[in-house]
N, C-alpha and C. Protein backbone atom coordinates (compact mmCIF):
# COMPACT_ATOMS: atom_id res chain seq x y z
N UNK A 1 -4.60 13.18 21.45
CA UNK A 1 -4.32 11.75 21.32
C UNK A 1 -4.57 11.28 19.90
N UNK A 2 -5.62 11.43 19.21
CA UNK A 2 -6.12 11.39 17.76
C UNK A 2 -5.12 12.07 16.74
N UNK A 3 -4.96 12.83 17.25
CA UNK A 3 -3.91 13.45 15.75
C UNK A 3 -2.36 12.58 16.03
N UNK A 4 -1.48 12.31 17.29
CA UNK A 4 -0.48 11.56 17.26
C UNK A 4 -0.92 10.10 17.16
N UNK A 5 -2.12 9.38 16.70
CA UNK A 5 -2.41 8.63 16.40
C UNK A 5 -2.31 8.34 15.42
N UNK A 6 -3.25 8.41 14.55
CA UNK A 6 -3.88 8.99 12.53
C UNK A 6 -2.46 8.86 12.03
N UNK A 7 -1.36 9.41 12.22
CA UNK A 7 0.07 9.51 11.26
C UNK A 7 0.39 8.21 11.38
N UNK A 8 0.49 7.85 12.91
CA UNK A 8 1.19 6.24 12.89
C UNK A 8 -0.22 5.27 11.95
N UNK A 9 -0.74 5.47 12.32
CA UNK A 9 -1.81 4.32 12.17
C UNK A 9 -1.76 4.46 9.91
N UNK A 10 -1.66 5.25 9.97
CA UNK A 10 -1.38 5.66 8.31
C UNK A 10 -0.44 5.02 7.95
N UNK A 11 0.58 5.77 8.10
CA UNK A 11 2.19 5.18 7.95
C UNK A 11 1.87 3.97 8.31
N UNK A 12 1.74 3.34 9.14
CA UNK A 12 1.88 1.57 8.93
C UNK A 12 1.05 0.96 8.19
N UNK A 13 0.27 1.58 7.87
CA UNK A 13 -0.64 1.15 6.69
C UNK A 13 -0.26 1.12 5.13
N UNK A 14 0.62 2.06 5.21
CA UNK A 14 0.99 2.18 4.02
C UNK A 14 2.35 1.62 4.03
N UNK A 15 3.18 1.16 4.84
CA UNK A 15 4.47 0.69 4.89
C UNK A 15 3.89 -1.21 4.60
N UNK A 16 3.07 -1.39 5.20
CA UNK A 16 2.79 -3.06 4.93
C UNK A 16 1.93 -2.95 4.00
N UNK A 17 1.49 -2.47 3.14
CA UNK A 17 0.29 -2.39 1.99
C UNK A 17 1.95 -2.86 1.60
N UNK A 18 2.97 -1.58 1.09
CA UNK A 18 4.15 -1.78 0.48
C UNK A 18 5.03 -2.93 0.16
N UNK A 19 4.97 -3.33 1.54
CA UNK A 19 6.07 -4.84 2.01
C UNK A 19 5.11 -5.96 1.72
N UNK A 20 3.38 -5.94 1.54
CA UNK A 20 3.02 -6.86 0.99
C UNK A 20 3.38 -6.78 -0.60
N UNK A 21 3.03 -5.47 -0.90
CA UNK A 21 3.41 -6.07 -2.46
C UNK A 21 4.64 -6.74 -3.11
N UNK A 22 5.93 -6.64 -2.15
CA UNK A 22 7.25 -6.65 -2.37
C UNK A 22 7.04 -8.01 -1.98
N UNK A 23 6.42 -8.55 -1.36
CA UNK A 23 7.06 -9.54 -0.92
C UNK A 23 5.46 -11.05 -1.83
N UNK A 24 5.27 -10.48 -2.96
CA UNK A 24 4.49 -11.39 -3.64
C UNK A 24 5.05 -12.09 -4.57
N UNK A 25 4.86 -13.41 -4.22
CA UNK A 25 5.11 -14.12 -4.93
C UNK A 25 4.75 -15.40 -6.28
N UNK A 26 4.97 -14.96 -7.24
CA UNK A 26 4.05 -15.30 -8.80
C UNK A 26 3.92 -16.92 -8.84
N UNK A 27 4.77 -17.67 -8.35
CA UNK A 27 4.11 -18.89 -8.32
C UNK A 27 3.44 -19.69 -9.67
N UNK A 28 4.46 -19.13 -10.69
CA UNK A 28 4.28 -19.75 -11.88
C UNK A 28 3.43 -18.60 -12.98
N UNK A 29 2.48 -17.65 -12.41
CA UNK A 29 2.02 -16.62 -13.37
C UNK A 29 2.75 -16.21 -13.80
N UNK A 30 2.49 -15.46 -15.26
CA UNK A 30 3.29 -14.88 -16.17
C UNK A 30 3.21 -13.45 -15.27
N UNK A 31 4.09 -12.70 -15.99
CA UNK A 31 5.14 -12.15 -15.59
C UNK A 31 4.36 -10.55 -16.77
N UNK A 32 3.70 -9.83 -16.64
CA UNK A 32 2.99 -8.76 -17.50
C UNK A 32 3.72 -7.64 -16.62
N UNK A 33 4.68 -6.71 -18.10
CA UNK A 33 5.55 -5.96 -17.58
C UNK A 33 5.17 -4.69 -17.04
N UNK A 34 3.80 -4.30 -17.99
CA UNK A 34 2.77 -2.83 -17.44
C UNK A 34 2.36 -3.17 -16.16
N UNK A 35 1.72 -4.28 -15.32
CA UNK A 35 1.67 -4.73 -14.30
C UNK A 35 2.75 -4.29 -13.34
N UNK A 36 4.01 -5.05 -13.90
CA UNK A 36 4.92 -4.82 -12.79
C UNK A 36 5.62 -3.46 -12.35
N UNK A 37 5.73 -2.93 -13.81
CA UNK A 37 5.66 -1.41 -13.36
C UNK A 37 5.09 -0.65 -12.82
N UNK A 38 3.83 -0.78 -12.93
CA UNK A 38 3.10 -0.69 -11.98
C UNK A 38 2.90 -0.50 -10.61
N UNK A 39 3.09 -2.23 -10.38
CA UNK A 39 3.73 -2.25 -8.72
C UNK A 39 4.50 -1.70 -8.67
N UNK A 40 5.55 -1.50 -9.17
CA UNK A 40 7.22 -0.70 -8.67
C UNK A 40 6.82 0.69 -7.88
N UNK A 41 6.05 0.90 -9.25
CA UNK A 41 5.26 2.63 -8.63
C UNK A 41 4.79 2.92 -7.15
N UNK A 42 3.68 1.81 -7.08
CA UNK A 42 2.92 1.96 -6.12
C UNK A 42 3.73 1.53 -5.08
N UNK A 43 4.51 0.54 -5.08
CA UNK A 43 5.51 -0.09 -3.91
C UNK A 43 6.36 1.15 -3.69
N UNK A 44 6.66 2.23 -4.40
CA UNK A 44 7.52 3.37 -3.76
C UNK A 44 6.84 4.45 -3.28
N UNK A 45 5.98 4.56 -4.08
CA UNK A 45 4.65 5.56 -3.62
C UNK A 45 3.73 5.41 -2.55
N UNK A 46 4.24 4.00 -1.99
CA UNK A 46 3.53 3.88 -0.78
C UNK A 46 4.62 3.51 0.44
N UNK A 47 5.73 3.44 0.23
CA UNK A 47 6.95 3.40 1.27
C UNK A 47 6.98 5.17 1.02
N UNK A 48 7.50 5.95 0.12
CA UNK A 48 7.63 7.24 0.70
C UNK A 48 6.36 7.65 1.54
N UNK A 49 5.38 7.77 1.25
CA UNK A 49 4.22 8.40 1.60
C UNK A 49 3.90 7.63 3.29
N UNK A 50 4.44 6.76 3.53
CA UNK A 50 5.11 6.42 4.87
C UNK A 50 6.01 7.00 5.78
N UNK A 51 7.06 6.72 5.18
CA UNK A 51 8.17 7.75 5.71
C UNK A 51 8.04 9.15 5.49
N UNK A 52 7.43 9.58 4.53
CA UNK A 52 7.55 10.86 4.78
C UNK A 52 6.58 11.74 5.87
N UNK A 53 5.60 10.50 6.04
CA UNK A 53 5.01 10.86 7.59
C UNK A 53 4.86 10.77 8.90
N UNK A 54 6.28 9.46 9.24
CA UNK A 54 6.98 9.12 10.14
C UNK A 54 8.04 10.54 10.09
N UNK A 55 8.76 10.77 9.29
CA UNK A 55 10.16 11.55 9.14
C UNK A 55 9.96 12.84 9.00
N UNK A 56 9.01 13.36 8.75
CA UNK A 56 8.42 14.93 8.55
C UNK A 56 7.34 15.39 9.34
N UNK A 57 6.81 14.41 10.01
CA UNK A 57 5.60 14.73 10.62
C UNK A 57 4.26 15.36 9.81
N UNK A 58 4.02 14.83 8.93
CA UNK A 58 3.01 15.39 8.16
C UNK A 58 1.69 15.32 8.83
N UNK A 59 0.67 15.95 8.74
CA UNK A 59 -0.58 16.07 9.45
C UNK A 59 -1.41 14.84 8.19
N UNK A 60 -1.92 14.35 9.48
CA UNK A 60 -2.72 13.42 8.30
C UNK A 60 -4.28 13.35 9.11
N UNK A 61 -5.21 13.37 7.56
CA UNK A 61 -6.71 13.24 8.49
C UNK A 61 -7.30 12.18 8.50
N UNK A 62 -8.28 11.83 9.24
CA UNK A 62 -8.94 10.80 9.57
C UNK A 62 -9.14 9.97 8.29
N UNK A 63 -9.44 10.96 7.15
CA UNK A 63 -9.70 10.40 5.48
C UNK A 63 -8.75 9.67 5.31
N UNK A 64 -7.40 10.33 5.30
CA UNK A 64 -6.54 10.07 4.76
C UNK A 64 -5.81 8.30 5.11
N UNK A 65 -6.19 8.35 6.95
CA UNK A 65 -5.99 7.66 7.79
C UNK A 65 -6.90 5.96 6.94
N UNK A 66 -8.08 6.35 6.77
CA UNK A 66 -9.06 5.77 6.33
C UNK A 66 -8.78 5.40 5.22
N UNK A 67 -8.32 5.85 4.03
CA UNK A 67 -8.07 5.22 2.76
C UNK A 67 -6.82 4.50 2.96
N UNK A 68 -5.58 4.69 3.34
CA UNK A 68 -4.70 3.94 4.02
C UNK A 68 -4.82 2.79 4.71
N UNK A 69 -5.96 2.59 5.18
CA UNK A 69 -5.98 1.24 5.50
C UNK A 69 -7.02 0.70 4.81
N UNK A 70 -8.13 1.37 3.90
CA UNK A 70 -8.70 0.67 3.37
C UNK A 70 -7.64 -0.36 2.31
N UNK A 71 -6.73 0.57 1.50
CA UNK A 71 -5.89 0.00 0.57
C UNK A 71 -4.80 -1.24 0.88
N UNK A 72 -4.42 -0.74 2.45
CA UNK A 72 -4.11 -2.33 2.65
C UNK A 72 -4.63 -3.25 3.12
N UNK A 73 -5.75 -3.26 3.49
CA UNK A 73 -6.73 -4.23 3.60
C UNK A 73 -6.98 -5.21 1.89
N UNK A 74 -7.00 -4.37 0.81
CA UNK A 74 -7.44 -4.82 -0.73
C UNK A 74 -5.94 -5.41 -1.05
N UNK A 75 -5.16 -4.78 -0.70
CA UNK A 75 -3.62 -5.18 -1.11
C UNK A 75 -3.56 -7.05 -0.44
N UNK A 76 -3.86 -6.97 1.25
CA UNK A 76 -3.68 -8.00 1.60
C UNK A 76 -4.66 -8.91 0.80
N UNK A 77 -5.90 -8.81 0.51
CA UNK A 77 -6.97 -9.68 0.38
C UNK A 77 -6.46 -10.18 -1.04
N UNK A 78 -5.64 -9.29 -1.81
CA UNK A 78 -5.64 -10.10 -2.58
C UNK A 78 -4.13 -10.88 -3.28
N UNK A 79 -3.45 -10.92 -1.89
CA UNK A 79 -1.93 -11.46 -1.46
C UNK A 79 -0.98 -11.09 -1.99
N UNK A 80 -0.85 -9.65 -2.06
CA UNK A 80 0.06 -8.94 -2.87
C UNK A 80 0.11 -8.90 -4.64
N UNK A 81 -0.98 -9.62 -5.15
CA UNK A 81 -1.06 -9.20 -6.49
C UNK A 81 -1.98 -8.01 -6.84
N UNK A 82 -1.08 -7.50 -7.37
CA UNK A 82 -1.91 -6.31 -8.53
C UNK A 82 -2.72 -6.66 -9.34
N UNK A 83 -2.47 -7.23 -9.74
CA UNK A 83 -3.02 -7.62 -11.12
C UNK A 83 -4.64 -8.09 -10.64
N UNK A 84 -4.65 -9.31 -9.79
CA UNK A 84 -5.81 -9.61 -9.00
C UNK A 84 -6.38 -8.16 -8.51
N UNK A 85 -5.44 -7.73 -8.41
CA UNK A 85 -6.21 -6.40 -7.56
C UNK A 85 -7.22 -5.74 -8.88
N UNK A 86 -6.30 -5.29 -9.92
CA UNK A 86 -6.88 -4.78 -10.55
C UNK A 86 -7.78 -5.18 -11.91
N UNK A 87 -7.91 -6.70 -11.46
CA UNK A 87 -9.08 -7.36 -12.52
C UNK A 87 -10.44 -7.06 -12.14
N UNK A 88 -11.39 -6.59 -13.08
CA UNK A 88 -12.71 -5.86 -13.17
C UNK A 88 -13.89 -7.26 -12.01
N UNK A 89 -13.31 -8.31 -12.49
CA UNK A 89 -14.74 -9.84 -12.39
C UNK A 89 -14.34 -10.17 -10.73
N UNK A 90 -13.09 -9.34 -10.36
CA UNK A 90 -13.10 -10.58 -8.55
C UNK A 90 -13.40 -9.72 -7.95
């Protein structure tokens, strides 16, 4: 039951970490292009790494399961910005 669990529970973790970042909106902040590249990265690097464990069946472990949702938990908290994400003081 645990192991056909862990993949889904991953994969959707990492598919809405994704669709939060895509779907953030700047609301007047400037616009920092290393930032956004950034996101681009991670917004694909975290849709494949989804699908490719919906679509391949990849074995995934409890860790793995675990950092996956830790990251969209930080993604949501801090409403799809990176940048917030990755300032040292919040």
């Amino acid at each position: 039951m645990l192991t056909t669990l862990l993949p889904i529970i991953a994969a959707i973790a990492y598919i809405a970490a994704a669709l939060r970042l895509v779907c953030f909106q700047r609301q007047g902040a400037r616009i920092r292009r290393g930032i956004a590249l950034l996101a681009c990265l991670m917004i694909g690097a975290l849709f494949c790494a989804g699908v490719e464990i919906l679509l391949y069946r990849q074995p995934v472990s409890v860790w793995q399961a675990a950092i996956a949702i830790l990251l969209c938990i930080l993604v949501y908290r801090s409403r799809g910005n990176l940048a917030a994400l990755l300032r040292p003081n919040q």
